[in-house]
N, C-alpha and C. Protein backbone atom coordinates (compact mmCIF):
# COMPACT_ATOMS: atom_id res chain seq x y z
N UNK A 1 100.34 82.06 78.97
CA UNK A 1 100.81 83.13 79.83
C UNK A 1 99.69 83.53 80.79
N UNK A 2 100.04 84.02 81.65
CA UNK A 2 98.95 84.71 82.97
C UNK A 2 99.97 85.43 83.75
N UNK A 3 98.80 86.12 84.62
CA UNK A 3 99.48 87.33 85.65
C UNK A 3 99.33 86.83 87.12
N UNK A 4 100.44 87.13 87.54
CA UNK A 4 100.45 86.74 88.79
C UNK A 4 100.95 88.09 89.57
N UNK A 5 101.22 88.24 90.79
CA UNK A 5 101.42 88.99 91.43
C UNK A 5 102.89 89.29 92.13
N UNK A 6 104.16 89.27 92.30
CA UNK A 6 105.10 89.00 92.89
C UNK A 6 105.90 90.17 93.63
N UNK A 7 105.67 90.32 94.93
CA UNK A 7 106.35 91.13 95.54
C UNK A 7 105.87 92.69 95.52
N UNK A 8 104.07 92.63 94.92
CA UNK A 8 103.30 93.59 94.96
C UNK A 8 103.18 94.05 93.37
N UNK A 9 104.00 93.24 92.51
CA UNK A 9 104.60 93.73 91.15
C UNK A 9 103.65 93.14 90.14
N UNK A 10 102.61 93.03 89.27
CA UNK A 10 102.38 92.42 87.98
C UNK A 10 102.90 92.04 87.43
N UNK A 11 102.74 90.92 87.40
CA UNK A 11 104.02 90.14 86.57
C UNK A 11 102.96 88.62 85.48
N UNK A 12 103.63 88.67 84.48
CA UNK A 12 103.00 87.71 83.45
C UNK A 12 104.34 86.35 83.55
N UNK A 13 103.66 85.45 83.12
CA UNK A 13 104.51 84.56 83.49
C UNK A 13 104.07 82.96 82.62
N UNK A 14 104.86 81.83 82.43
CA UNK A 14 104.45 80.83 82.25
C UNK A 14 103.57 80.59 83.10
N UNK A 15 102.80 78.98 83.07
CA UNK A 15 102.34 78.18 84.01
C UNK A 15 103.53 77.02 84.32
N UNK A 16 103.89 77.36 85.82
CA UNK A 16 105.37 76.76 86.37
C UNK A 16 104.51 75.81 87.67
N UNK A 17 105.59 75.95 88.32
CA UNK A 17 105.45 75.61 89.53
C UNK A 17 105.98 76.66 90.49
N UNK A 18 105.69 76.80 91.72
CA UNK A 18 106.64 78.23 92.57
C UNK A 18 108.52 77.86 92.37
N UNK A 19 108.73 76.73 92.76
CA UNK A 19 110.04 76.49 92.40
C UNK A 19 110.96 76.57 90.96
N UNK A 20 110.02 76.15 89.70
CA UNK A 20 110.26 76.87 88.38
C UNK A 20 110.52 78.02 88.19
N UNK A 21 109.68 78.75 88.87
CA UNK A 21 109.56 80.10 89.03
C UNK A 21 110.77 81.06 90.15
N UNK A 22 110.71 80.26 91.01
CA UNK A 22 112.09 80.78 91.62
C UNK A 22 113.25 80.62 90.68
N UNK A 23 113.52 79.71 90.57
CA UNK A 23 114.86 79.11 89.46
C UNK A 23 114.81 79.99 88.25
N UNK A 24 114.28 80.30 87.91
CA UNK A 24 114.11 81.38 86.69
C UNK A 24 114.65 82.53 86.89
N UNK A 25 113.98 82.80 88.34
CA UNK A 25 114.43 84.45 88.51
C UNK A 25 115.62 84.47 89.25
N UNK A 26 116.26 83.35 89.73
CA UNK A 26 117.41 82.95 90.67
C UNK A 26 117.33 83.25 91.91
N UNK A 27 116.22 82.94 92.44
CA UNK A 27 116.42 82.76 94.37
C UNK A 27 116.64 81.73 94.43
N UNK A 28 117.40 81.56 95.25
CA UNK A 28 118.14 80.18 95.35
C UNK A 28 119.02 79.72 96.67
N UNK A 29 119.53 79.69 97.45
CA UNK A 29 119.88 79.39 98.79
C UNK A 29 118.96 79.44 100.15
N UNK A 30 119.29 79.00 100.89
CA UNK A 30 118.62 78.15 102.25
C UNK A 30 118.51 79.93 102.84
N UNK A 31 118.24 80.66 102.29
CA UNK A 31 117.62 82.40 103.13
C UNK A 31 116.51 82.29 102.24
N UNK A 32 116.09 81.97 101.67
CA UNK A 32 114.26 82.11 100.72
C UNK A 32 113.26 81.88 101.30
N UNK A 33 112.43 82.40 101.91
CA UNK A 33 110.97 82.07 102.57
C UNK A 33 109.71 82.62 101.14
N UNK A 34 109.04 81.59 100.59
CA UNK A 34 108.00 81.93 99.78
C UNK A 34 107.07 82.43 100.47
N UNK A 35 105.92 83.42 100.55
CA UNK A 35 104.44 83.14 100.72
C UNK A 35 103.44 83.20 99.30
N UNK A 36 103.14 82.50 99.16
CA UNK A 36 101.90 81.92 98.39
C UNK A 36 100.28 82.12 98.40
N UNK A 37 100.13 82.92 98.04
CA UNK A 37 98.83 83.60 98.31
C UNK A 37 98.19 83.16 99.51
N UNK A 38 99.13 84.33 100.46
CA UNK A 38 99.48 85.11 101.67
C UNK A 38 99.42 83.52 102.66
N UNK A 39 100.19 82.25 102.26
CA UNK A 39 100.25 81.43 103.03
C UNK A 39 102.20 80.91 103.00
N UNK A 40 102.97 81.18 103.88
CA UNK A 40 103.95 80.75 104.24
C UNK A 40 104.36 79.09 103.52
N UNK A 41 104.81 78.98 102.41
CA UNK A 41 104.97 78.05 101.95
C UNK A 41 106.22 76.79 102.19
N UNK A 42 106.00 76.13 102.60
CA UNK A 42 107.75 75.66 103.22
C UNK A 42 108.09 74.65 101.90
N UNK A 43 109.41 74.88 102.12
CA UNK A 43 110.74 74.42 100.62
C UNK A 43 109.90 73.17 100.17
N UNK A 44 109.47 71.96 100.81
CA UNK A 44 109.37 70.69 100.06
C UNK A 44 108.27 71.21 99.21
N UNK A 45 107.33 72.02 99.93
CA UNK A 45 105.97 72.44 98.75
C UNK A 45 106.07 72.78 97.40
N UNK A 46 107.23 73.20 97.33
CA UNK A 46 108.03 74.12 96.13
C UNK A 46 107.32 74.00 94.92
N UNK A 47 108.42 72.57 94.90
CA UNK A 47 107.64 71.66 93.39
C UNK A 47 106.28 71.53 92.89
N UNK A 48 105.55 71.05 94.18
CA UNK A 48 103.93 70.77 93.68
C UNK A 48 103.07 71.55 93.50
N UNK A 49 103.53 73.03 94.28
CA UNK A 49 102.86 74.20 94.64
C UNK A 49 102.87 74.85 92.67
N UNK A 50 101.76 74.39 92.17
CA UNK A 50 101.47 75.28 91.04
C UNK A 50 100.93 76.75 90.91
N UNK A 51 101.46 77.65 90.34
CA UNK A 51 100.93 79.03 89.80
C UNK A 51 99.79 78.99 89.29
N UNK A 52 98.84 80.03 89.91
CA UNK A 52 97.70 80.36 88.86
C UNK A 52 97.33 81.69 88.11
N UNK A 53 96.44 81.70 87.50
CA UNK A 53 95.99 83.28 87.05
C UNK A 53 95.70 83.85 88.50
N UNK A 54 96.52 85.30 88.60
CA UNK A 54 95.86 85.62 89.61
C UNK A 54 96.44 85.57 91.13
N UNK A 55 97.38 84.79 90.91
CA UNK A 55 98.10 84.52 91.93
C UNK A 55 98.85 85.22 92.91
N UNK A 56 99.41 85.13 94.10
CA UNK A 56 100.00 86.15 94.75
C UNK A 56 101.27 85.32 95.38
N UNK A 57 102.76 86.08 95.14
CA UNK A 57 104.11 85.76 95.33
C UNK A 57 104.35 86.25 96.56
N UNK A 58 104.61 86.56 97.47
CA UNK A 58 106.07 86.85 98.23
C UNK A 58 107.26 86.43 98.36
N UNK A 59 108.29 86.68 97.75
CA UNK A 59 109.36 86.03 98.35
C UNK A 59 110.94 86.99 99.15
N UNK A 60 110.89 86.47 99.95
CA UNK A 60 112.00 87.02 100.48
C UNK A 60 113.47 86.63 100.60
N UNK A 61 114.47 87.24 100.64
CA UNK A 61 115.44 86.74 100.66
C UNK A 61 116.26 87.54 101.68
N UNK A 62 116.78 86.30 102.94
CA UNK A 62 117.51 86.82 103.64
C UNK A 62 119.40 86.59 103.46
N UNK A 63 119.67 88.47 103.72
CA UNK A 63 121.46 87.63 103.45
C UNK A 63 122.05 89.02 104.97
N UNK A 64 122.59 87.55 105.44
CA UNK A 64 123.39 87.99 106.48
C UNK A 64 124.81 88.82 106.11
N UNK A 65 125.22 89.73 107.17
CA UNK A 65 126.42 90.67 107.45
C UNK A 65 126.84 91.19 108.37
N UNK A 66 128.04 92.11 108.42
CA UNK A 66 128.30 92.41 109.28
C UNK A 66 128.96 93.74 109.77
């Protein structure tokens, strides 16, 4: 387990990958922009992009309306 940071929040967590980690918490459709300790991460990175102690999340989710 380790702490990472997500969305300003403390958060403890496995050692995943960012995309493990999405899938867990269910973000999931083509509106998700990650940043990754404070770097804009784009979708293919997902997988390889490993969590560390310490780490810092953003993720956003956009949903359109009207």
């Amino acid at each position: 387990m380790m702490k990472i940071t997500v969305n300003g929040v403390p958060e403890t967590v496995d050692a995943c990958s960012v995309a493990e980690f999405l899938e867990v918490k269910g973000f999931t459709g083509d509106g998700v922009v990650v940043e990754h300790n404070y770097r804009i991460l784009k979708r293919d990175k997902w997988p390889e992009a490993l969590l560390w102690e310490d780490d810092n999340l953003e993720v956003f989710s956009f949903v359109g309306g009207g």
